[in-house]
Protein backbone atom coordinates (compact mmCIF):
# COMPACT_ATOMS: atom_id res chain seq x y z
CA UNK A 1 196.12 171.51 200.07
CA UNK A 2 197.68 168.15 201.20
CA UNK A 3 197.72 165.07 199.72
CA UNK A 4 195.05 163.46 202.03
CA UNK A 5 192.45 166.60 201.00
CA UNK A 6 193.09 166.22 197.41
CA UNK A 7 192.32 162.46 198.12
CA UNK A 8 189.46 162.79 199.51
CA UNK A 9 187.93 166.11 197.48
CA UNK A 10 188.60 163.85 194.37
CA UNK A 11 186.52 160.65 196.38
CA UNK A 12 183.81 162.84 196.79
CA UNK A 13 180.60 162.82 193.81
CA UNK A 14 180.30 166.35 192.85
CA UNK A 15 176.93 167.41 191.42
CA UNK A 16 177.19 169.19 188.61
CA UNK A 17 174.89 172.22 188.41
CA UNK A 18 173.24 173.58 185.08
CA UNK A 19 172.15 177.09 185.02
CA UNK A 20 168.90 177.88 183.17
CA UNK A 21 168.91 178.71 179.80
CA UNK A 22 166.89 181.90 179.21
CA UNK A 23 164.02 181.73 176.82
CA UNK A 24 164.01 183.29 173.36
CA UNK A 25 160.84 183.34 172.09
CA UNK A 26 160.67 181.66 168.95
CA UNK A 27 160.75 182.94 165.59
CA UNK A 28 157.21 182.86 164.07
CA UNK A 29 157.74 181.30 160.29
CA UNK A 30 157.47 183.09 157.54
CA UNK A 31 154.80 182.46 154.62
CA UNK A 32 156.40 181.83 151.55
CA UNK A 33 154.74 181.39 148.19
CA UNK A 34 154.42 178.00 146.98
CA UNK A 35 156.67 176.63 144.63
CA UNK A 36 155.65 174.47 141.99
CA UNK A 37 157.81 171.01 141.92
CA UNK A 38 160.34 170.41 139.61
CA UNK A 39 159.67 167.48 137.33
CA UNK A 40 161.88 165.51 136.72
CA UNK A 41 164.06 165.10 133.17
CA UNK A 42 163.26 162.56 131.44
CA UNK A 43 166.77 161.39 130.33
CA UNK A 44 168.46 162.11 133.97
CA UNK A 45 172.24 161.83 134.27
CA UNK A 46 173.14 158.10 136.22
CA UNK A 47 175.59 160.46 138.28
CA UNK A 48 173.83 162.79 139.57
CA UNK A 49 171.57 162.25 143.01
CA UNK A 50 168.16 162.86 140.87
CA UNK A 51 169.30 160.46 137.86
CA UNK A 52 170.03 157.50 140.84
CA UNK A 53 166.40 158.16 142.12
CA UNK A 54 164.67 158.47 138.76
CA UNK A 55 166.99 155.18 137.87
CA UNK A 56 165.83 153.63 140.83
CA UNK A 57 161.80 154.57 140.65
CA UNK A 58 162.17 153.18 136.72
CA UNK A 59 163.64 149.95 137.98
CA UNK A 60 161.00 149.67 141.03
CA UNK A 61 158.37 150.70 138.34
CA UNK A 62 159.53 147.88 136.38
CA UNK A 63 159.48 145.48 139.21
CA UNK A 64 155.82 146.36 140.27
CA UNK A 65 154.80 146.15 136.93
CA UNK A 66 156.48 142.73 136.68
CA UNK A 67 154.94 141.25 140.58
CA UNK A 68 151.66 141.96 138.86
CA UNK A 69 152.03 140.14 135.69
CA UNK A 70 153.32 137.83 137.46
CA UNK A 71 150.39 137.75 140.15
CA UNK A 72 147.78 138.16 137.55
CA UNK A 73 149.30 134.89 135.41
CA UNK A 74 149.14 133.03 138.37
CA UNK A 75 145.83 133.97 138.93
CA UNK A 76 144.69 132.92 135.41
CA UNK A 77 146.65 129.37 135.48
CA UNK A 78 144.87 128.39 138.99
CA UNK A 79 141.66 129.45 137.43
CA UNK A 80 142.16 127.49 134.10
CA UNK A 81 143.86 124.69 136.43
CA UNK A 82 140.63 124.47 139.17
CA UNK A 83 138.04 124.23 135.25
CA UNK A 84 140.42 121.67 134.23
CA UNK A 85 140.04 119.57 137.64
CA UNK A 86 136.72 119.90 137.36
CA UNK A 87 136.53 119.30 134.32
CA UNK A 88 138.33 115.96 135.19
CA UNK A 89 136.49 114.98 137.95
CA UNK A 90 133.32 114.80 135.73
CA UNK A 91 134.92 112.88 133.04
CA UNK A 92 135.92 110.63 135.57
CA UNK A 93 132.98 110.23 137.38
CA UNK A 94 131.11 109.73 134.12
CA UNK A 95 133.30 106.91 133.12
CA UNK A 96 132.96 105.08 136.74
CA UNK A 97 129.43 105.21 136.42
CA UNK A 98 129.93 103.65 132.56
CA UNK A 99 132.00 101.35 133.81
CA UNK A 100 129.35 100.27 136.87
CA UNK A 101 126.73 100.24 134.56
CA UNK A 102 128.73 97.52 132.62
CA UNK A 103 129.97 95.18 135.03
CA UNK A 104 126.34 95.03 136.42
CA UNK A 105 125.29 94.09 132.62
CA UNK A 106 128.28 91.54 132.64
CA UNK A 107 126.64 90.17 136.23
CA UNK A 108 123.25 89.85 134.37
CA UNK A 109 124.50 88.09 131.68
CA UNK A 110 126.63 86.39 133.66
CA UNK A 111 123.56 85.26 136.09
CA UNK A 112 121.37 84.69 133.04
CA UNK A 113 124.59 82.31 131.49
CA UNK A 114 124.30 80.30 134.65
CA UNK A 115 121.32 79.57 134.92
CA UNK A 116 120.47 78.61 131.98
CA UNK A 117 123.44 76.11 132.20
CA UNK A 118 122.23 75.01 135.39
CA UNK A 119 118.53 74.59 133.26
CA UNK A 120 120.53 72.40 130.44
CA UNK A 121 122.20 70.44 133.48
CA UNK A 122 118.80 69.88 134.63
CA UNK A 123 117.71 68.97 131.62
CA UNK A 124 120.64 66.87 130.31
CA UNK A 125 120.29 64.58 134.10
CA UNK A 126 116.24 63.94 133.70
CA UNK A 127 117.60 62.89 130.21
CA UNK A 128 120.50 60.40 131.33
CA UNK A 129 118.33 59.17 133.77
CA UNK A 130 115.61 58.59 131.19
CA UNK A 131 117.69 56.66 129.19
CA UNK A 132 119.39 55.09 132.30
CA UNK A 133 116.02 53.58 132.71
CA UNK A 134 115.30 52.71 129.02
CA UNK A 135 118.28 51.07 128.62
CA UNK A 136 117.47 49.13 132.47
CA UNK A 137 114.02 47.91 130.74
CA UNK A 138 115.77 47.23 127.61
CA UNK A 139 118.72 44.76 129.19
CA UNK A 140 115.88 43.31 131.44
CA UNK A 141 113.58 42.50 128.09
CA UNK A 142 116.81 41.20 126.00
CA UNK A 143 117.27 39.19 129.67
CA UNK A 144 113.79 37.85 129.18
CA UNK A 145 113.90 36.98 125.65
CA UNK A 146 117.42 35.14 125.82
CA UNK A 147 115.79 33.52 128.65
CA UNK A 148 113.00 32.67 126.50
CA UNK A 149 114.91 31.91 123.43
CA UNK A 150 117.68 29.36 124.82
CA UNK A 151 115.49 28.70 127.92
């Protein structure tokens, strides 16, 4: 072959073509009795494959065991913390009200204080005025009788 074939023979895509693989038919399984499973020892060797797992069940044993303490805990605390907020919330509410119910005593009294100093004002003004007048008539008699008197 010359160059130029080679050339182009190697340009060319060949397809490549796959023969058909004949069928066997397949091997029907055989029953075998069933073997019981082997439990594992209970002090396992950390080198061998079966002491790793049994090593690593313990551990994730332990850590379940642990995520539910842990989640049941939490569940207690929010459940003592939501009977202490409430628990809160009505001792406060109990002492707002205590403390409404005095102020609006303090207003009575308060109200009451005034007005009976606003009474005694009253009172103390029809007096002044009283003696305003008494002592009026009285300069206007001593007027009269000096009048009277040196004449």
């Amino acid at each position: 072959m010359s160059k130029e074939k080679a050339e182009e023979e190697a340009a060319k895509p060949v397809r490549a073509v796959v023969k058909p693989v004949k069928k066997v038919p397949a091997a029907k399984p055989m029953r075998r009795a069933a073997m019981p499973v082997k439990e594992m020892p209970k002090e396992a060797s950390p080198r061998t494959v079966k002491g790793k797992i049994a090593a690593i069940h313990k551990a994730a044993a332990g850590i379940y065991s642990g995520a539910r303490s842990l989640q049941s805990d939490a569940t207690k605390q929010m459940k003592e913390n939501m009977e202490a907020v409430v628990a809160m919330q009505t001792d406060v509410k109990g002492k707002i009200k205590a403390i409404q119910e005095a102020t609006a005593k303090i207003h009575s009294g308060v109200r009451a204080i005034q007005a009976g100093i606003r009474e005694q004002m009253k009172e103390n003004q029809e007096a002044v005025a009283a003696m305003q007048s008494g002592i009026n008539e009285q300069m206007k008699e001593n007027q009269a009788y000096v009048r009277d008197f040196y004449g």
